[in-house]
Protein backbone atom coordinates (compact mmCIF):
# COMPACT_ATOMS: atom_id res chain seq x y z
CA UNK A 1 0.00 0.00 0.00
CA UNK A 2 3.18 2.52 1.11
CA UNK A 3 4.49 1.83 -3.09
CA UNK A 4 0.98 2.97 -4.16
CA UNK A 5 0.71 5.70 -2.46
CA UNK A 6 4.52 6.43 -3.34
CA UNK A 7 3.38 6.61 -7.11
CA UNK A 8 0.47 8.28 -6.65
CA UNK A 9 2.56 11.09 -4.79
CA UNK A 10 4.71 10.86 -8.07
CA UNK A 11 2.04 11.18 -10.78
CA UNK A 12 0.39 14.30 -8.92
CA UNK A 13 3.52 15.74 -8.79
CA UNK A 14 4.10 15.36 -12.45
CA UNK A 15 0.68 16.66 -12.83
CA UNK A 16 1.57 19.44 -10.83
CA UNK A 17 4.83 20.42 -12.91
CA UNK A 18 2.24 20.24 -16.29
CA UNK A 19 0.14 22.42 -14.79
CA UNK A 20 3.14 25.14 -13.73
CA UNK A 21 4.95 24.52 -17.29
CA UNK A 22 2.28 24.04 -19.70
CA UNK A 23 0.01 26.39 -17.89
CA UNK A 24 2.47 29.28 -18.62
CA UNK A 25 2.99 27.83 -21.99
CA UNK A 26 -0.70 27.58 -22.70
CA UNK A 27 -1.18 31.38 -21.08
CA UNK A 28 1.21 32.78 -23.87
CA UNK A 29 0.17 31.25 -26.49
CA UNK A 30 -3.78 31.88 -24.96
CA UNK A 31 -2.40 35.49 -25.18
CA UNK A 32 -1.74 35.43 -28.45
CA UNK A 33 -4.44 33.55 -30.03
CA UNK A 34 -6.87 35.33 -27.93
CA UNK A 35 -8.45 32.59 -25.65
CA UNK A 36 -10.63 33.96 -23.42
CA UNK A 37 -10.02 31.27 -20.70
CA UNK A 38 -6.48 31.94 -20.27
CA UNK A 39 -7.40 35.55 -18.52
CA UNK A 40 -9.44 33.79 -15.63
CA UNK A 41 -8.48 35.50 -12.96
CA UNK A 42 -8.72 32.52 -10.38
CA UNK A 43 -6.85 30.48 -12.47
CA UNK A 44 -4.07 32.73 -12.98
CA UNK A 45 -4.02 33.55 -9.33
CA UNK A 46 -3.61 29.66 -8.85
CA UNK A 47 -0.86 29.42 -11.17
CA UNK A 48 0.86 32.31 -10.03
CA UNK A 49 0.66 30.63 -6.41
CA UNK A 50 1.77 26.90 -7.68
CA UNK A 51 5.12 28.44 -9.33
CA UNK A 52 5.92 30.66 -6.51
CA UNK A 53 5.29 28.21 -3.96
CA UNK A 54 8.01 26.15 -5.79
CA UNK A 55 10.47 29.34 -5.83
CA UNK A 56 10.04 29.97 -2.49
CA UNK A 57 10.91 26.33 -1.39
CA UNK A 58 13.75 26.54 -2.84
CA UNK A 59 15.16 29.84 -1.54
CA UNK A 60 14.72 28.77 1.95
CA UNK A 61 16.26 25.20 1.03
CA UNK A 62 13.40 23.19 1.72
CA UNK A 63 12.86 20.21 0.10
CA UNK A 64 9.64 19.76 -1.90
CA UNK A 65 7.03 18.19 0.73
CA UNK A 66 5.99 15.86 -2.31
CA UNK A 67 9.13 14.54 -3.04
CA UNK A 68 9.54 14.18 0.88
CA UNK A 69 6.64 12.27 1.15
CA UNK A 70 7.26 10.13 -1.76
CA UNK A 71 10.99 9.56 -0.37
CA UNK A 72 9.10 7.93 3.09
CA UNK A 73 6.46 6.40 2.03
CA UNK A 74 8.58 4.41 -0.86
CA UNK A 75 11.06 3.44 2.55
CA UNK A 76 8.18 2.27 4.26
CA UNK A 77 7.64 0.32 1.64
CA UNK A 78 10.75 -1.26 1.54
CA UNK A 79 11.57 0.48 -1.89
CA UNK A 80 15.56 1.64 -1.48
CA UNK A 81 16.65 2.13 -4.81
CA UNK A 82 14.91 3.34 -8.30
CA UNK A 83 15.14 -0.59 -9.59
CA UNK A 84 12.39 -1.36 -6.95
CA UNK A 85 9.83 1.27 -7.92
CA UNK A 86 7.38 0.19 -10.55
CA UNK A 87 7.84 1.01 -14.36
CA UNK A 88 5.52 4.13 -15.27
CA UNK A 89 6.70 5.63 -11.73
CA UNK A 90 10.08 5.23 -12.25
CA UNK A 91 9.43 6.70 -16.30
CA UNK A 92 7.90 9.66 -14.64
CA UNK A 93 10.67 10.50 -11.91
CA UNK A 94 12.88 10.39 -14.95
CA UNK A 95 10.95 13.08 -16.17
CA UNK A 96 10.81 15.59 -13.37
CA UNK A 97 13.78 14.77 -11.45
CA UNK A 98 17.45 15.70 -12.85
CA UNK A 99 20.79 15.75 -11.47
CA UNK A 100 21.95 19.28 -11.22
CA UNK A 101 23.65 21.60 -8.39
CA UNK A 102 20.79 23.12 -6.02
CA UNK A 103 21.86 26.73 -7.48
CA UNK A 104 20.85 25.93 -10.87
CA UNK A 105 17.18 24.87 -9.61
CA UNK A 106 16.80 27.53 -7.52
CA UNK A 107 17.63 30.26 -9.75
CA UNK A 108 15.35 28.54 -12.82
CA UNK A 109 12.64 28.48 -10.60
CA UNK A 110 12.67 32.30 -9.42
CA UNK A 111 13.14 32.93 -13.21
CA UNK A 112 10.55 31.23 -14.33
CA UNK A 113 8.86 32.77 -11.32
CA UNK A 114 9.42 36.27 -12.79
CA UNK A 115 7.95 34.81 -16.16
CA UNK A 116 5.02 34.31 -14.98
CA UNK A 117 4.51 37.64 -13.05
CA UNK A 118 5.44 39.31 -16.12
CA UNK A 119 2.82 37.38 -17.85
CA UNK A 120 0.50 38.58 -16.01
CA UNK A 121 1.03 42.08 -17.60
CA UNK A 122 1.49 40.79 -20.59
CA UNK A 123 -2.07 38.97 -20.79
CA UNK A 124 -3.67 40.59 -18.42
CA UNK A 125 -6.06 38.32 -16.06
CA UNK A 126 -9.44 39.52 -15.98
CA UNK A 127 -12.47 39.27 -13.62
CA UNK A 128 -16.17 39.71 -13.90
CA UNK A 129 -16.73 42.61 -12.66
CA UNK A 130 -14.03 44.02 -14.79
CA UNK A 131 -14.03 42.44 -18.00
CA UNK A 132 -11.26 43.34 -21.04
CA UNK A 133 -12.84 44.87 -23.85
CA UNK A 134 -12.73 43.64 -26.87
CA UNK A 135 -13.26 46.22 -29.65
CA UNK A 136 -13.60 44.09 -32.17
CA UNK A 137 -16.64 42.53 -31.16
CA UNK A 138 -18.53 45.80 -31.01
CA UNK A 139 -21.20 46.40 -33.03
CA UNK A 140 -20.50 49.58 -34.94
C-alpha cells in the first residue's frame, strides 16, 4: 500500500509540474491567439501561487514536501533504490527529477517565477466585474 501511495505522490507531482509549465505555456500562447479562458483570474491567481510556492521552497532550502513524502512512504515500503519502484513511476521521476547543483534549480525556478509575473502584464487576467474589452466585437 506505502508503493501505491509512493506513485500516486509521483504522478500528482508530475501533474503538478504540467500544470506550472504548460500552464504558462498555454497562457502565452492563450495570449496570443486570444483565448478567453487563459485571462481567468482565479486560475491565474492559482498558477501564479503553484510556481511561486516552488520558488520559495527553494530559496529557503526546503525540500519539496511531495518529493519528501514520496521519499518515506517508498522506505516504508521497503523500496531503497529506483530498480524497486514500478515502471511508469520510475518513467515519470525520470521526467521531473534531474541531477543538477541546487543553485541551478533555484535560480530557474525564481526565473521562471518572474515569467510568470510578467505574464501577467502581458495577458492581463481579468475578472467579472471588470471584464477586457474587446473592440472588435462591437457592433459599430
Amino acid at each position: 500500500m506505502y508503493a501505491a501511495l509512493a506513485d500516486l505522490i509521483v504522478i500528482f507531482h508530475f501533474l503538478y509540474v504540467c500544470f506550472a509549465v504548460g500552464g504558462e505555456v498555454l497562457i502565452l500562447l492563450g495570449g496570443i491567439l486570444k483565448w478567453r479562458w487563459v485571462r481567468n483570474l482565479p486560475l491565474r491567481i492559482v498558477h501564479l501561487a503553484a510556481v511561486a510556492l516552488v520558488a520559495v521552497e527553494a530559496l529557503v532550502g526546503v525540500l519539496c514536501p511531495l518529493t519528501e513524502w514520496e521519499y518515506r512512504l517508498r522506505r516504508m515500503a521497503g523500496q531503497y533504490v529506483e530498480e524497486e519502484i514500478p515502471f511508469i513511476p520510475r518513467l515519470v521521476r525520470k521526467i521531473i527529477f534531474y541531477e543538477f547543483p541546487e543553485w541551478v534549480f533555484t535560480t530557474v525556478y525564481i526565473g521562471f517565477t518572474f515569467l510568470v509575473v510578467i505574464t501577467l502584464f502581458l495577458v492581463r487576467p481579468r475578472s467579472r466585474r471588470n471584464p477586457i474589452r474587446d473592440d472588435s466585437q462591437i457592433p459599430t
